[in-house]
N, C-alpha and C. Protein backbone atom coordinates (compact mmCIF):
# COMPACT_ATOMS: atom_id res chain seq x y z
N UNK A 1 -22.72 -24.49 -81.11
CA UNK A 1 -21.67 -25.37 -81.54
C UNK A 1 -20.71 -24.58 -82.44
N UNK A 2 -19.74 -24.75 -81.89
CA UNK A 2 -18.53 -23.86 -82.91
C UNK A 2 -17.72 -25.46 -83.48
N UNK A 3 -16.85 -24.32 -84.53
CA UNK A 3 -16.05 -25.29 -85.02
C UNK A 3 -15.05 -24.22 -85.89
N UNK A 4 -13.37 -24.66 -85.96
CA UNK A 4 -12.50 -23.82 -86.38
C UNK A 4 -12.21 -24.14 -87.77
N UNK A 5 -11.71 -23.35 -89.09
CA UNK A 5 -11.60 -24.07 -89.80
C UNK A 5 -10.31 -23.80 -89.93
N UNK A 6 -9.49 -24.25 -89.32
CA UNK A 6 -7.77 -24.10 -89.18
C UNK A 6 -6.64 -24.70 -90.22
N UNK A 7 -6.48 -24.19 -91.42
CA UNK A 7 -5.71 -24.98 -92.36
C UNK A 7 -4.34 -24.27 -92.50
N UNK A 8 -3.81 -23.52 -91.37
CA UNK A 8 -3.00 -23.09 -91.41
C UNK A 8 -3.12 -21.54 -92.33
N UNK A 9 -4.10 -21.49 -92.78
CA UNK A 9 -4.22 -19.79 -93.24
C UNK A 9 -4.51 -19.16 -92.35
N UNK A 10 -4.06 -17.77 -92.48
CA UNK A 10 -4.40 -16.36 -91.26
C UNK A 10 -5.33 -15.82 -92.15
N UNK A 11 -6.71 -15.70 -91.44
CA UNK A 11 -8.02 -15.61 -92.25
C UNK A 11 -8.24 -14.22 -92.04
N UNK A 12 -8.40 -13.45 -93.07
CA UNK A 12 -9.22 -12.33 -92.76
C UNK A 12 -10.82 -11.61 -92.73
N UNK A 13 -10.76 -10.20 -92.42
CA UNK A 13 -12.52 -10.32 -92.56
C UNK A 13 -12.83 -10.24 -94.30
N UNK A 14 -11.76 -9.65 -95.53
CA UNK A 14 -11.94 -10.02 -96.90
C UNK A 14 -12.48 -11.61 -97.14
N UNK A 15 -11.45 -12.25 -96.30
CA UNK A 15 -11.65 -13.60 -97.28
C UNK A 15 -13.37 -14.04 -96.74
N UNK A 16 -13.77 -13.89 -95.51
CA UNK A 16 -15.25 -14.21 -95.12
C UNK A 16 -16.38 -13.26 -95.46
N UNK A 17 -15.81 -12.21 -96.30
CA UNK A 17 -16.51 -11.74 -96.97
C UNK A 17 -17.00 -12.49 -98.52
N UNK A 18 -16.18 -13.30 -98.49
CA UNK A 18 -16.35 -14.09 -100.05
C UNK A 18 -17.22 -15.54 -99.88
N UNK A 19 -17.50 -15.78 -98.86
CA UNK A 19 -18.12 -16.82 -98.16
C UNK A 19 -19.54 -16.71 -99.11
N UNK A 20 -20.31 -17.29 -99.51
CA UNK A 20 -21.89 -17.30 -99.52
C UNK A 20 -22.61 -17.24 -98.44
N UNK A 21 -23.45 -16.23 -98.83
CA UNK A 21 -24.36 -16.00 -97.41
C UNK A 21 -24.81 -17.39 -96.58
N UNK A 22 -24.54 -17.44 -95.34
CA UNK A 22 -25.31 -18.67 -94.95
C UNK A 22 -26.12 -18.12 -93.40
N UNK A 23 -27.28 -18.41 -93.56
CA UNK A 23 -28.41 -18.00 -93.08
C UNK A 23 -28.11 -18.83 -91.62
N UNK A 24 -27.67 -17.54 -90.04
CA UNK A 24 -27.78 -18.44 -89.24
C UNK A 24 -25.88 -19.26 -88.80
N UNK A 25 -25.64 -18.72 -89.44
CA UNK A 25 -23.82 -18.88 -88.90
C UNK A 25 -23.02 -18.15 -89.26
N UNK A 26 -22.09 -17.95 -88.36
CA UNK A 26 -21.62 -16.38 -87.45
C UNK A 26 -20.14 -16.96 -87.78
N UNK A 27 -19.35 -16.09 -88.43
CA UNK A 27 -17.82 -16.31 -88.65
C UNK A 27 -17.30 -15.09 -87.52
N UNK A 28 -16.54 -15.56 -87.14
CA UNK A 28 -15.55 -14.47 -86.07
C UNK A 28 -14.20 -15.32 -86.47
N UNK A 29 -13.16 -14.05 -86.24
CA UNK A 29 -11.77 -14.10 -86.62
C UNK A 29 -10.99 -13.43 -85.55
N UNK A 30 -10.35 -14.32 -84.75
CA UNK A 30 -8.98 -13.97 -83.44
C UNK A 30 -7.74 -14.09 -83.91
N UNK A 31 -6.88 -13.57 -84.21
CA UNK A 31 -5.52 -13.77 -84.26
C UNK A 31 -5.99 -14.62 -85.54
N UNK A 32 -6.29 -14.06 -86.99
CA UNK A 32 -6.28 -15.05 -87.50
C UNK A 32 -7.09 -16.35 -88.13
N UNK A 33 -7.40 -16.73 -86.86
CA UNK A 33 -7.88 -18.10 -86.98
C UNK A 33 -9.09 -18.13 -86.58
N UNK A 34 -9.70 -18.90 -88.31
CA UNK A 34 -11.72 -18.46 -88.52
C UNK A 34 -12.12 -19.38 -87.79
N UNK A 35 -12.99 -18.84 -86.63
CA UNK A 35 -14.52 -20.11 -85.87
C UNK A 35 -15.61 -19.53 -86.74
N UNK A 36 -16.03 -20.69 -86.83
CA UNK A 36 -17.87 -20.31 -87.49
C UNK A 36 -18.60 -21.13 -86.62
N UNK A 37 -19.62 -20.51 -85.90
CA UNK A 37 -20.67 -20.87 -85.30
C UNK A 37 -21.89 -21.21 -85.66
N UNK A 38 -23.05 -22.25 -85.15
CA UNK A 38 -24.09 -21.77 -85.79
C UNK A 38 -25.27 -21.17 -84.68
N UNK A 39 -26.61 -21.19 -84.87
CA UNK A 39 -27.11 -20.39 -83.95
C UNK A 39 -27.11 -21.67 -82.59
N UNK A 40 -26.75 -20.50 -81.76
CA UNK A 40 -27.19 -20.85 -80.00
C UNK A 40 -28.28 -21.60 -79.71
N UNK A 41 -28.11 -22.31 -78.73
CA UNK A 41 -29.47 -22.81 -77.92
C UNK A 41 -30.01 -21.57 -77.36
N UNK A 42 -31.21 -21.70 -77.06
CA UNK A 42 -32.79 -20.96 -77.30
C UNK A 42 -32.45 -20.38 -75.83
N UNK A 43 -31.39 -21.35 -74.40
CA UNK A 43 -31.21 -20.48 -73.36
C UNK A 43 -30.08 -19.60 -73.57
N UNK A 44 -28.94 -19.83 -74.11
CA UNK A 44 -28.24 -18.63 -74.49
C UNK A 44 -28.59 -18.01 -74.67
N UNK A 45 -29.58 -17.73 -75.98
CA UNK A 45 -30.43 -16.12 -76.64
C UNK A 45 -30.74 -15.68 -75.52
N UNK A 46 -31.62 -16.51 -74.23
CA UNK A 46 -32.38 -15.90 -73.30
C UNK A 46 -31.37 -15.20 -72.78
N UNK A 47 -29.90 -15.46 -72.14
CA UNK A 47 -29.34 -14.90 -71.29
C UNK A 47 -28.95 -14.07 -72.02
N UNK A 48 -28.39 -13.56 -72.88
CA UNK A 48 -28.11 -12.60 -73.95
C UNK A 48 -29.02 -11.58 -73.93
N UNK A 49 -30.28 -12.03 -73.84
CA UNK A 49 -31.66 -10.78 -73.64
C UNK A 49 -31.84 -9.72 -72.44
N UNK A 50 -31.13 -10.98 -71.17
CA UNK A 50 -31.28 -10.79 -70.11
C UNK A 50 -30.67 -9.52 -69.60
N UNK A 51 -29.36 -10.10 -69.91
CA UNK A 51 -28.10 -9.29 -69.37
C UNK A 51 -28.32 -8.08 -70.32
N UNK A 52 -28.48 -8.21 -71.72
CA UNK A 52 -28.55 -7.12 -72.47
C UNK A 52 -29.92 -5.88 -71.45
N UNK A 53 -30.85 -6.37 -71.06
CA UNK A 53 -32.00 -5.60 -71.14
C UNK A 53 -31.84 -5.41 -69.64
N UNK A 54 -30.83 -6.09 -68.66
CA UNK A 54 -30.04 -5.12 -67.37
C UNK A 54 -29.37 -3.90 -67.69
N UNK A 55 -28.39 -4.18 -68.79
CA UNK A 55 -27.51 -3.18 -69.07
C UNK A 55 -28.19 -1.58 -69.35
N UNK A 56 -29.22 -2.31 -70.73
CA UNK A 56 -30.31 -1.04 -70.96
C UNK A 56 -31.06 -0.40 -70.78
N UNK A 57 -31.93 -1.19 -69.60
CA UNK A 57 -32.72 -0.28 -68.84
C UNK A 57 -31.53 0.72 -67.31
N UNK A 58 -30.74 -0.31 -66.94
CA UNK A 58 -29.86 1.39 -66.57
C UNK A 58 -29.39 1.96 -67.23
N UNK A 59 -28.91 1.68 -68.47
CA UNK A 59 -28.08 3.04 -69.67
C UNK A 59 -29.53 3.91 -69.93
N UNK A 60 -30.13 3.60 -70.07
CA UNK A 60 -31.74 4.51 -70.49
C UNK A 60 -32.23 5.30 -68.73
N UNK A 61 -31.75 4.80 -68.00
CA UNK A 61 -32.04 5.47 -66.55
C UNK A 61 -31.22 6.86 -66.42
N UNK A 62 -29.70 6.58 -66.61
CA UNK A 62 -28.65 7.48 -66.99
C UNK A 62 -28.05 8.37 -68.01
N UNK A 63 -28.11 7.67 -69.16
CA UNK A 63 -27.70 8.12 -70.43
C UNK A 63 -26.46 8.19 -70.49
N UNK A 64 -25.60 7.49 -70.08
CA UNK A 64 -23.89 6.96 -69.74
C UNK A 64 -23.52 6.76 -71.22
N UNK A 65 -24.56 5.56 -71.69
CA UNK A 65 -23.82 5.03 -72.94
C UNK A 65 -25.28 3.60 -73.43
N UNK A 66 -24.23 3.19 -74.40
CA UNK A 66 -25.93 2.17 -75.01
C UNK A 66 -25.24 0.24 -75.14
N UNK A 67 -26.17 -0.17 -75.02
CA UNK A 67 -25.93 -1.68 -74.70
C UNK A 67 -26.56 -1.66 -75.94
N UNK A 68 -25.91 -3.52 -76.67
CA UNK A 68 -25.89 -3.59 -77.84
C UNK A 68 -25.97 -4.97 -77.95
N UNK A 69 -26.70 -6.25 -78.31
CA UNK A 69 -26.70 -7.66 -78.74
C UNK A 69 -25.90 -7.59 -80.15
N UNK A 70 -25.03 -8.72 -79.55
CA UNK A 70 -24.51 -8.70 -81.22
C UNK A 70 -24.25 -7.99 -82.09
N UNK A 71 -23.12 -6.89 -81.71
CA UNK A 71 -22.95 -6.33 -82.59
C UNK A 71 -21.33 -6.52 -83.49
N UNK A 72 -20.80 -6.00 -84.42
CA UNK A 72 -19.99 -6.30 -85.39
C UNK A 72 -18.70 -5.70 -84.39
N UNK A 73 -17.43 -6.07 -83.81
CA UNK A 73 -16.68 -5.42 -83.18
C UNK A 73 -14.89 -5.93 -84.72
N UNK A 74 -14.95 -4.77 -85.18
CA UNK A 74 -13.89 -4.78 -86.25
C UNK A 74 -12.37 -4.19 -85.54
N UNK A 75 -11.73 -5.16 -84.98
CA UNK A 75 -10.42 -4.75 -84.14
C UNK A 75 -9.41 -4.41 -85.48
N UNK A 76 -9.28 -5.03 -86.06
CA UNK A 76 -8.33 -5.53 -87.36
C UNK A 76 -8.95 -5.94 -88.67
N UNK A 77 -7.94 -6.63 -89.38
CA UNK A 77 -8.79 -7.77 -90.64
C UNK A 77 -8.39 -9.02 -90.00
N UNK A 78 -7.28 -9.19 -89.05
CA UNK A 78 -7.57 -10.30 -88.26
C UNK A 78 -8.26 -11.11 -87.21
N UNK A 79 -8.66 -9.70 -86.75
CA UNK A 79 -9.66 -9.83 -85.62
C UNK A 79 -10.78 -9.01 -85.48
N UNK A 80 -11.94 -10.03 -85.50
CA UNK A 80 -13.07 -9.65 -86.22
C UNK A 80 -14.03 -10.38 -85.26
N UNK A 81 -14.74 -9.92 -84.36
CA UNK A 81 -15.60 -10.57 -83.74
C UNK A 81 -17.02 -9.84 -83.41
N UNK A 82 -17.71 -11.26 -82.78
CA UNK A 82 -19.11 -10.81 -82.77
C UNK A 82 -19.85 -10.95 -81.19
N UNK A 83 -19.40 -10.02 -80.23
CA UNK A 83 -19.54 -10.32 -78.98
C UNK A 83 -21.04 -10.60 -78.65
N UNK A 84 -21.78 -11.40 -77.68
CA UNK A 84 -23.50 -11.46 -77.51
C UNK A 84 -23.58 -10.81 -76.55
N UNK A 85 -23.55 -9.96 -75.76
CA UNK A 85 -23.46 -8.04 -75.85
C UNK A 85 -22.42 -7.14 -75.47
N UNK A 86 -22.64 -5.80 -75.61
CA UNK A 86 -21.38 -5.03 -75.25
C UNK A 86 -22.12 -3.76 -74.77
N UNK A 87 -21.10 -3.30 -73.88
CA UNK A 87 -21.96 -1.75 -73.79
C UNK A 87 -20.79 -1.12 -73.61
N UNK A 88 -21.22 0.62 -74.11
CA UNK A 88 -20.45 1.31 -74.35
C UNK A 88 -20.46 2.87 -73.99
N UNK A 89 -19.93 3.39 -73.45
CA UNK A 89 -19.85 5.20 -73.43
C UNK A 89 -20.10 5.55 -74.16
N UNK A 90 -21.24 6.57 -74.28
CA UNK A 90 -21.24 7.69 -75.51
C UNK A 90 -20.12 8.15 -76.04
N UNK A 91 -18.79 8.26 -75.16
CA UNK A 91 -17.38 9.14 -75.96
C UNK A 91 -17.06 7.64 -76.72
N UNK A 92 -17.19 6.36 -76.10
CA UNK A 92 -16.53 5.57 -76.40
C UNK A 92 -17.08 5.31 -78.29
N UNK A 93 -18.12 5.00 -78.29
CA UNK A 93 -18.70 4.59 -79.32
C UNK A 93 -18.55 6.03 -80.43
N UNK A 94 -18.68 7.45 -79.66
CA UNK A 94 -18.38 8.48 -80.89
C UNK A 94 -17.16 7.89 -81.54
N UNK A 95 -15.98 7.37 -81.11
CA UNK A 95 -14.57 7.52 -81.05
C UNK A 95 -14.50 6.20 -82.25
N UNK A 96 -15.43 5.07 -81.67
CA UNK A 96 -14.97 3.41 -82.15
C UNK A 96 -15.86 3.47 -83.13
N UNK A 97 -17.25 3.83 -83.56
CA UNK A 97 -18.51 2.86 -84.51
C UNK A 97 -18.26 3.82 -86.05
N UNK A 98 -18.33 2.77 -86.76
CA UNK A 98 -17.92 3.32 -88.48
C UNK A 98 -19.15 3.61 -88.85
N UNK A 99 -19.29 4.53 -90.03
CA UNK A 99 -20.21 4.53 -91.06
C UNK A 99 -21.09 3.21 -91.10
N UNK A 100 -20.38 2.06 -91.03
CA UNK A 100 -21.48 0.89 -91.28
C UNK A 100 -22.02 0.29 -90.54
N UNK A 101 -21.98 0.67 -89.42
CA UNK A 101 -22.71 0.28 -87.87
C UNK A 101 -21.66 -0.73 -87.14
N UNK A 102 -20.08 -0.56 -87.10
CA UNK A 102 -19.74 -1.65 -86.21
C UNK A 102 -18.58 -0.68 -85.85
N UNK A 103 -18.24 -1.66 -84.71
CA UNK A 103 -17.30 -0.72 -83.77
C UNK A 103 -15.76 -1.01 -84.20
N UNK A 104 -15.14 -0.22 -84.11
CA UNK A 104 -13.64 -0.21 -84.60
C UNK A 104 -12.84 -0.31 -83.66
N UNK A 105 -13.10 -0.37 -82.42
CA UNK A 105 -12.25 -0.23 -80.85
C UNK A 105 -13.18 -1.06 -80.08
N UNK A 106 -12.20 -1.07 -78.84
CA UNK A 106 -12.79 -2.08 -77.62
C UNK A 106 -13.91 -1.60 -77.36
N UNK A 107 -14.92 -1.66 -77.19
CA UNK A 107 -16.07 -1.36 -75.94
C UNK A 107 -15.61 -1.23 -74.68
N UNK A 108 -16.13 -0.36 -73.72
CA UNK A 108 -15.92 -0.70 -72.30
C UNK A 108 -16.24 -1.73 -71.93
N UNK A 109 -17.63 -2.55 -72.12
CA UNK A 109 -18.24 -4.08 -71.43
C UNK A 109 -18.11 -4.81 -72.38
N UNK A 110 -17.60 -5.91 -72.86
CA UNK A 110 -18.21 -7.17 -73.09
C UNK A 110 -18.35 -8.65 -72.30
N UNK A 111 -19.46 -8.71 -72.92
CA UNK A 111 -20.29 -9.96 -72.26
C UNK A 111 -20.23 -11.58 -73.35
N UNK A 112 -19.63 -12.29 -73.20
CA UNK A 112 -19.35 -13.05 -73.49
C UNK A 112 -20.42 -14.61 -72.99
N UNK A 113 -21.51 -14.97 -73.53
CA UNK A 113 -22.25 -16.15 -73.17
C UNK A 113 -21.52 -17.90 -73.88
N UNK A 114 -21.50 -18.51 -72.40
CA UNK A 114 -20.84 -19.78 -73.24
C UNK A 114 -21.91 -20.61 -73.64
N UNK A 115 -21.15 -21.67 -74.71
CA UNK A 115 -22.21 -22.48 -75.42
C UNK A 115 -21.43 -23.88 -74.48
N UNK A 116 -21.56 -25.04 -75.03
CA UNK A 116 -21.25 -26.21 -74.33
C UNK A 116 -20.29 -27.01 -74.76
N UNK A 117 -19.70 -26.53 -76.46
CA UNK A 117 -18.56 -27.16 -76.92
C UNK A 117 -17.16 -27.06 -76.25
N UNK A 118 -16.27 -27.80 -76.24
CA UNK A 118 -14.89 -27.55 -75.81
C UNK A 118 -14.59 -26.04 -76.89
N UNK A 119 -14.90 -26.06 -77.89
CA UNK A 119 -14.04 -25.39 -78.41
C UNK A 119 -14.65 -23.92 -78.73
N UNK A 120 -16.17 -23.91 -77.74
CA UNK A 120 -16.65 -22.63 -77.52
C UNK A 120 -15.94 -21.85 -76.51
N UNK A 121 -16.07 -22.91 -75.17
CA UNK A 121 -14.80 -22.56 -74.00
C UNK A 121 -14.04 -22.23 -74.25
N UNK A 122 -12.54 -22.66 -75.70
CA UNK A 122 -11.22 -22.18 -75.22
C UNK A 122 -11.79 -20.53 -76.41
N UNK A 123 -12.45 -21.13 -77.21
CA UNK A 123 -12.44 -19.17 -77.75
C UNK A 123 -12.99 -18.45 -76.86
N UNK A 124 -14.06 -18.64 -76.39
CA UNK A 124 -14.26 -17.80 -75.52
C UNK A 124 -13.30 -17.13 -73.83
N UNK A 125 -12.77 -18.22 -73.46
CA UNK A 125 -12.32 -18.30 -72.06
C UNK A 125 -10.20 -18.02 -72.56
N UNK A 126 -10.15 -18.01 -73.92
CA UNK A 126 -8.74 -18.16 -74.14
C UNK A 126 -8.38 -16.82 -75.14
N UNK A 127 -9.23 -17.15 -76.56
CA UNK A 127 -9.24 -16.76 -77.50
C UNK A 127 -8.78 -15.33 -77.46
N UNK A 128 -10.72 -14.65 -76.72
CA UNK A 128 -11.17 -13.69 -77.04
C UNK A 128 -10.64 -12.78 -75.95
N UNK A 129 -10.40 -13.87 -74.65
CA UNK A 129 -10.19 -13.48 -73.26
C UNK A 129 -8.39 -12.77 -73.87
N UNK A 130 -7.78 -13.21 -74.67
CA UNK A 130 -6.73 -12.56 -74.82
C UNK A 130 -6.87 -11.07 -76.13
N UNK A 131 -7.58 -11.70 -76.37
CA UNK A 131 -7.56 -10.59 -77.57
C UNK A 131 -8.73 -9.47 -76.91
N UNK A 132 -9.88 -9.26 -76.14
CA UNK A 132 -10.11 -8.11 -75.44
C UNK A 132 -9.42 -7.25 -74.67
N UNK A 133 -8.29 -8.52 -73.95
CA UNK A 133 -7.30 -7.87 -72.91
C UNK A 133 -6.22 -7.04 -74.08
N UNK A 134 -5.82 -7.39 -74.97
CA UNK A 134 -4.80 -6.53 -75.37
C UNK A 134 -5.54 -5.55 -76.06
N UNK A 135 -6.98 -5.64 -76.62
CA UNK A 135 -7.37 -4.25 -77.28
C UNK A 135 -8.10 -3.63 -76.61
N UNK A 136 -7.72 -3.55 -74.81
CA UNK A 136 -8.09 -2.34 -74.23
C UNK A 136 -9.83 -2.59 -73.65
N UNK A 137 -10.77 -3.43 -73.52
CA UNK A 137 -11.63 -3.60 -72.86
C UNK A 137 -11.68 -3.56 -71.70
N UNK A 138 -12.49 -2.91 -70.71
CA UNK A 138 -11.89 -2.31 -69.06
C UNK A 138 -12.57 -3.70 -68.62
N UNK A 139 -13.70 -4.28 -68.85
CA UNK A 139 -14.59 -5.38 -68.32
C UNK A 139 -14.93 -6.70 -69.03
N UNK A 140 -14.51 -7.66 -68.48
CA UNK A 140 -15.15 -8.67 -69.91
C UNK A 140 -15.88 -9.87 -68.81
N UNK A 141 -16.92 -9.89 -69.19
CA UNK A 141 -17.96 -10.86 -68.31
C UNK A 141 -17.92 -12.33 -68.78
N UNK A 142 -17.92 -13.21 -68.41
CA UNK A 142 -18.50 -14.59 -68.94
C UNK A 142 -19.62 -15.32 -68.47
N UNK A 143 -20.73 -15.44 -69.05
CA UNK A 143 -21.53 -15.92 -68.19
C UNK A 143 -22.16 -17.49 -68.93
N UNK A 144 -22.77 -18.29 -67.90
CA UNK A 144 -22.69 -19.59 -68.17
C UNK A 144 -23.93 -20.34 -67.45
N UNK A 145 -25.00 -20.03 -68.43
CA UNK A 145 -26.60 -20.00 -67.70
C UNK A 145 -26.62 -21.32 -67.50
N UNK A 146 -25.84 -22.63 -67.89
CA UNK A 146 -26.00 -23.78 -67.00
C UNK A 146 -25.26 -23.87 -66.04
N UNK A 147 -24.30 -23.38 -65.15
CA UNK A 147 -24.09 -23.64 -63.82
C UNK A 147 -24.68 -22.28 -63.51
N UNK A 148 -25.53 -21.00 -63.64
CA UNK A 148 -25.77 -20.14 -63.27
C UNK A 148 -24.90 -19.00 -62.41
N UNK A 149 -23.83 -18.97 -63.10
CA UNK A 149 -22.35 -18.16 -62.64
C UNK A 149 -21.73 -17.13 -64.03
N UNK A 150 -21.25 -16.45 -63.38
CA UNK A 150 -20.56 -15.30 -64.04
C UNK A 150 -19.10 -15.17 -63.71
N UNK A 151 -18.04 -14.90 -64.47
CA UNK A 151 -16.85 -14.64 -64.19
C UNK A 151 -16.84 -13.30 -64.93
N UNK A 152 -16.28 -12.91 -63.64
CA UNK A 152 -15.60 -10.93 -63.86
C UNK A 152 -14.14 -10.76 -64.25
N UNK A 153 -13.92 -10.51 -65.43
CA UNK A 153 -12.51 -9.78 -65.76
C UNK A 153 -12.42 -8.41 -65.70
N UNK A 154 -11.53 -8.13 -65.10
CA UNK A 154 -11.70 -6.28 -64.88
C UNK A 154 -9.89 -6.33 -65.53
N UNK A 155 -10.07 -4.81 -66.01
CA UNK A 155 -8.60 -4.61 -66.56
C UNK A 155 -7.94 -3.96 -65.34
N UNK A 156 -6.56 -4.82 -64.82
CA UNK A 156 -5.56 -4.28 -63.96
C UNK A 156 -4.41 -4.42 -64.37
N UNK A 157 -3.68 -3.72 -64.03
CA UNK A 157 -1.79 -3.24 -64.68
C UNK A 157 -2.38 -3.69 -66.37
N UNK A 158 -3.08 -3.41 -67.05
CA UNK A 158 -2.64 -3.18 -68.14
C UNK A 158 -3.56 -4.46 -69.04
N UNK A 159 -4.18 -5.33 -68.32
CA UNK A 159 -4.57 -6.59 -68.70
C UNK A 159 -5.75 -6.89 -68.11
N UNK A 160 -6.87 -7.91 -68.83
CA UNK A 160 -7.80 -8.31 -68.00
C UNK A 160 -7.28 -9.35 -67.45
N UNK A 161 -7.96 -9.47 -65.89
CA UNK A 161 -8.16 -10.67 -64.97
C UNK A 161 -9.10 -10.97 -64.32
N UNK A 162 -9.01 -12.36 -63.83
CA UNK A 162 -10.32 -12.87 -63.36
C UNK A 162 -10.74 -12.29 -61.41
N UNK A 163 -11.25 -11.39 -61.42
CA UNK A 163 -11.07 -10.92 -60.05
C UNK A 163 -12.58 -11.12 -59.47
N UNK A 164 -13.48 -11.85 -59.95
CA UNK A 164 -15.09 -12.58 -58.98
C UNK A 164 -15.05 -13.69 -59.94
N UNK A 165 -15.71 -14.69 -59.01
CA UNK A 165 -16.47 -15.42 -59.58
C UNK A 165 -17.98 -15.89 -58.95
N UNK A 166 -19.12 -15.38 -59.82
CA UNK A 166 -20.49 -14.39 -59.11
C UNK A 166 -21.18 -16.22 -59.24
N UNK A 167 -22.11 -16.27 -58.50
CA UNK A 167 -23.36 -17.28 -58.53
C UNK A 167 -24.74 -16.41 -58.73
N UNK A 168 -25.57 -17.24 -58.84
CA UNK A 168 -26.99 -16.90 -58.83
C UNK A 168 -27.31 -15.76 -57.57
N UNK A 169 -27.29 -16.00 -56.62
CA UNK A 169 -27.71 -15.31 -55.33
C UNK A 169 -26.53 -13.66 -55.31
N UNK A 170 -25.59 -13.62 -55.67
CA UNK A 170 -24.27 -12.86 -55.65
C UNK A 170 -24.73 -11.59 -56.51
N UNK A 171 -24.38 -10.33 -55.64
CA UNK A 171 -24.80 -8.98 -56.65
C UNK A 171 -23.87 -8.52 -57.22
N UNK A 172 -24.08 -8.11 -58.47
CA UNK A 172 -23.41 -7.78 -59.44
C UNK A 172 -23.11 -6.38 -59.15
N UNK A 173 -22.26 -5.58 -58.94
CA UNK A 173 -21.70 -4.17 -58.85
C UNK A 173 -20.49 -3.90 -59.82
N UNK A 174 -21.02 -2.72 -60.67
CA UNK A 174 -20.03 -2.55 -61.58
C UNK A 174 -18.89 -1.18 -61.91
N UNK A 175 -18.20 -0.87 -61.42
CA UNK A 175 -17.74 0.16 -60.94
C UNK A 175 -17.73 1.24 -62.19
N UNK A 176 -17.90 0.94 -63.26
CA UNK A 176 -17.61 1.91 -64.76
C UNK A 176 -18.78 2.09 -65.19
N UNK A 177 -20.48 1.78 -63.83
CA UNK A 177 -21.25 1.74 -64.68
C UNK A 177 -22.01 2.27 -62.80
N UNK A 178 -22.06 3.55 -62.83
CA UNK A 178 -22.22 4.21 -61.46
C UNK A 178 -23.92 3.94 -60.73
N UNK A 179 -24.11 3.20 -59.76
CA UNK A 179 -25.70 2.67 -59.54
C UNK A 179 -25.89 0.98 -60.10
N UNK A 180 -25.28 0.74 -61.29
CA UNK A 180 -25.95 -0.13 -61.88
C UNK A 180 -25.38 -1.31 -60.48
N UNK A 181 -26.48 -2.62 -60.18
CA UNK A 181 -26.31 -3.66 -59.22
C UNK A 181 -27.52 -4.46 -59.53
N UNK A 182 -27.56 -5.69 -59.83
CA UNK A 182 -28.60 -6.51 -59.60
C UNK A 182 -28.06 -7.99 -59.07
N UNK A 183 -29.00 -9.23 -58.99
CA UNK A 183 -28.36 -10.25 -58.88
C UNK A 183 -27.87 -10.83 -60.11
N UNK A 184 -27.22 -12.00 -60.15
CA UNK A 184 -26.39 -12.81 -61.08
C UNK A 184 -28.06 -13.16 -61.66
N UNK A 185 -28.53 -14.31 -60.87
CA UNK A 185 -29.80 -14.83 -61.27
C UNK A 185 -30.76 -14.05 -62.08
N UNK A 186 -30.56 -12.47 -62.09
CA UNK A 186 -31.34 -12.05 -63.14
C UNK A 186 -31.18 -12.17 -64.55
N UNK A 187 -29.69 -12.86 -64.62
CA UNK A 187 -29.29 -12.23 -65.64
C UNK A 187 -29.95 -13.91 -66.93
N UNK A 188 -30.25 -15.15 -66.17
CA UNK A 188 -30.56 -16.31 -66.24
C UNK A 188 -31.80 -16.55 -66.71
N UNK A 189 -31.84 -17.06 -67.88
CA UNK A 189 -33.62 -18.20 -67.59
C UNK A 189 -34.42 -19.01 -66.65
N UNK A 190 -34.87 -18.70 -66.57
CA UNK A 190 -35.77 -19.82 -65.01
C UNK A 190 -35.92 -21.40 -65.93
C-alpha cells in the first residue's frame, strides 16, 4: 500500500532523512514528490526472490554483472528510489555505486513488482516508468504476480517502451543479458 504525501513541497532525500526511523516503510522520491510505502504482501517478496534468484544464478553462471533486491538507487536529491530488483554490469556498477552502498546511475535492469493500490500502479507504471526512461535504464520489467504477466520496456530512440507483454507460459529472452531465458511463470509463486 503506498500513499503520497503531496503538499505541494519538492521533497528531497535531506528532508527524509529527518524523518524518524520507521521500522518497515520505504520513502522513495520521483520528480520530487514523496510516496512512502509500507511492507508488501508476503507474494510480492516471493516474486522479488524469484526474479531476483533468475537473474543471479545466471550472473554467477557468467560473471556479466550482480543482481540486487532492494537496493538504494540515488539519481538526484529529487529522485531517490528503491527498485525490488536491479541488475547490473560490472563496468556499470564500478561507474554508479558510492562509498555507501547505493547506486548513483541507472542500472541496466530494473524490475519493478506491482502492489494492488491505484497509486502503486501510476508510480510504478507512470512515475518511475518516466523517470528510468530519462536516466538511461536499457530494460525496465513490470511484473504483476496476480495476473501472472510481465511487461518489457526496452530502451529505443532514446526512451523506454513497452515492446512484450509476457504471460506465465511465454519465455523470457533478454538480449543485454547473453543465454539468460526462462519462463514468465518462474518468476511467480505457485
Amino acid at each position: 500500500m503506498s500513499q503520497i504525501l503531496n503538499t505541494g513541497v519538492r521533497w528531497t532525500t535531506q528532508d527524509v532523512e529527518l524523518f524518524a526511523e520507521n521500522e518497515g516503510t520505504r520513502y522513495e522520491i520521483v520528480d520530487g514528490e514523496l510516496f512512502m510505502t509500507r511492507a508488501p504482501h508476503f507474494k510480492h517478496q516471493q516474486t522479488c526472490g524469484k526474479i531476483f534468484r533468475q537473474l543471479d544464478v545466471w550472473s554467477d553462471s557468467t560473471g556479466l554483472g550482480e543482481a540486487v533486491i532492494n537496493p538504494g538507487v540515488l539519481f538526484s536529491e529529487s529522485d531517490n528510489v528503491i527498485p525490488d530488483v536491479v541488475w547490473a554490469t560490472k563496468e556499470t556498477l564500478a561507474l554508479t555505486l558510492d562509498e555507501a552502498g547505493h547506486l548513483t546511475g541507472a542500472p541496466d535492469l530494473v524490475v519493478e513488482v506491482l502492489s494492488a493500490s491505484n497509486e502503486d500502479l501510476r508510480r510504478d507504471k507512470e512515475a518511475k516508468l518516466k523517470l528510468y526512461s530519462s536516466r538511461g535504464v536499457k530494460e525496465y520489467w513490470i511484473a504483476d504476480w496476480r495476473s501472472r504477466k510481465l511487461e518489457v520496456y526496452r530502451r529505443e530512440e532514446n526512451q523506454l517502451k513497452l515492446v512484450a507483454t509476457l504471460f506465465s507460459s511465454d519465455n523470457l529472452i533478454y538480449p543485454l543479458l547473453p543465454g539468460f531465458s526462462c519462463t514468465v511463470n518462474q518468476f511467480f509463486p505457485v
